[in-house]
Protein backbone atom coordinates (compact mmCIF):
# COMPACT_ATOMS: atom_id res chain seq x y z
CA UNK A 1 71.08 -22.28 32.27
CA UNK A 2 74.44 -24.36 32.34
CA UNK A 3 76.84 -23.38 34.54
CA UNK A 4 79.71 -23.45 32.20
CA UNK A 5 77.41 -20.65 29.84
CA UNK A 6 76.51 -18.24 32.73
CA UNK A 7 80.17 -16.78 33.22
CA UNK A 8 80.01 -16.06 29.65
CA UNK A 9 76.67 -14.74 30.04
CA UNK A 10 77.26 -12.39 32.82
CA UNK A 11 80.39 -11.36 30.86
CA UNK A 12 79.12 -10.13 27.71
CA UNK A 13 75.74 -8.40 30.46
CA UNK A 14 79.23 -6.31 31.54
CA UNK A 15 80.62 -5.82 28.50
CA UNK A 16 77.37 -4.26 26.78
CA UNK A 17 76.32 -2.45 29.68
CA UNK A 18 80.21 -0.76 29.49
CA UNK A 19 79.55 0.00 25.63
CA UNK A 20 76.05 1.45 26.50
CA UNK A 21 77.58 4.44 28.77
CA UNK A 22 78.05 6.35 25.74
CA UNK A 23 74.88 5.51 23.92
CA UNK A 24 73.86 8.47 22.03
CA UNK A 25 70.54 8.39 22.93
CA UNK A 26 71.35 8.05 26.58
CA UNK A 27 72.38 4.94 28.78
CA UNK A 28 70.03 5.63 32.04
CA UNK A 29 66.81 6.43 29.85
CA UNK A 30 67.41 4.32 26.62
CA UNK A 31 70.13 2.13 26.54
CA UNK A 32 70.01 0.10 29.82
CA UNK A 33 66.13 -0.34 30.21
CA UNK A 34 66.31 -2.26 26.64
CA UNK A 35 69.30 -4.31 27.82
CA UNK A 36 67.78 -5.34 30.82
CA UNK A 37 64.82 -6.21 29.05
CA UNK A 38 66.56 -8.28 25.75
CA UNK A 39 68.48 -10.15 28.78
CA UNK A 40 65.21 -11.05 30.68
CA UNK A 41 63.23 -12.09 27.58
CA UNK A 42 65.89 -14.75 27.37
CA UNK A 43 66.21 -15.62 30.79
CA UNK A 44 64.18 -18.84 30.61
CA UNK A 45 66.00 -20.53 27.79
CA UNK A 46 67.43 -23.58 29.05
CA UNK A 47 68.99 -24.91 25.29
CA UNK A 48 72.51 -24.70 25.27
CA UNK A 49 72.52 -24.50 21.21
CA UNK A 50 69.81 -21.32 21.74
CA UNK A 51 72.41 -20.16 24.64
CA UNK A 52 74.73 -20.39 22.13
CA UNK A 53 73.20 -18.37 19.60
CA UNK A 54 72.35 -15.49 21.99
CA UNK A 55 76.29 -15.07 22.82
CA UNK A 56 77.07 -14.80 19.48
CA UNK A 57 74.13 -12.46 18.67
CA UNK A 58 75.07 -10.01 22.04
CA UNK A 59 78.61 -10.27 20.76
CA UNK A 60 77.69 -9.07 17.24
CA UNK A 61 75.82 -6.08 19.04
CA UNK A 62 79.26 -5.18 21.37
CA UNK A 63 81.19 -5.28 17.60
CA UNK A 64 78.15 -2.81 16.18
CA UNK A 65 78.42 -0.95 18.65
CA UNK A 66 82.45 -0.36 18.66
CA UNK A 67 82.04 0.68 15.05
CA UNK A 68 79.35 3.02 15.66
CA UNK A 69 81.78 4.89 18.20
CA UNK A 70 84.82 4.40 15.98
CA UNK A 71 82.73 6.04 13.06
CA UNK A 72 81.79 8.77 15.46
CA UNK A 73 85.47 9.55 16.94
CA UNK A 74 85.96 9.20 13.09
CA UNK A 75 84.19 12.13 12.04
CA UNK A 76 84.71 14.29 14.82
CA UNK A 77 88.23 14.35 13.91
CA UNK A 78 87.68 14.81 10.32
CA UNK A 79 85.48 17.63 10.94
CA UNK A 80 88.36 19.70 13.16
CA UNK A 81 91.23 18.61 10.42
CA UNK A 82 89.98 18.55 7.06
CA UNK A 83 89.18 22.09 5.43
CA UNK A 84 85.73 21.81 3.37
């Protein structure tokens, strides 16, 4: 891997394993066994283009994965404010 790629890398590995922690199906049992595993598929690429791509793929997860928590906080608010 290039050098100036692996800070950015072992960044987004942080970030995603942060944004895991509350994983609704669990983080120790579900969510960080599959991140450790999509991070060691890729750990032979050696492309910087492919590099490349798998940033911008991890950081479209980390946005996904925001939403899914906004959309959560979302409608646990609406369900103890709005009378149905």
């Amino acid at each position: 891997m290039t050098s100036s790629l692996r800070p950015q890398v072992i960044a987004l590995y942080k970030q995603l394993a942060y944004l895991g922690r509350e994983y609704p199906l669990g983080y120790e049992n579900f969510f960080r066994p599959k991140l450790k595993s999509a991070f060691l598929k890729k750990r032979d690429l050696t492309d910087e283009e492919e590099i490349k791509k798998s940033i911008a793929l991890g950081e479209y997860v980390c946005k996904e994965l925001e939403t899914l928590y906004y959309l959560r906080k979302y409608r646990a608010m609406r369900r103890r404010y709005v009378n149905k």
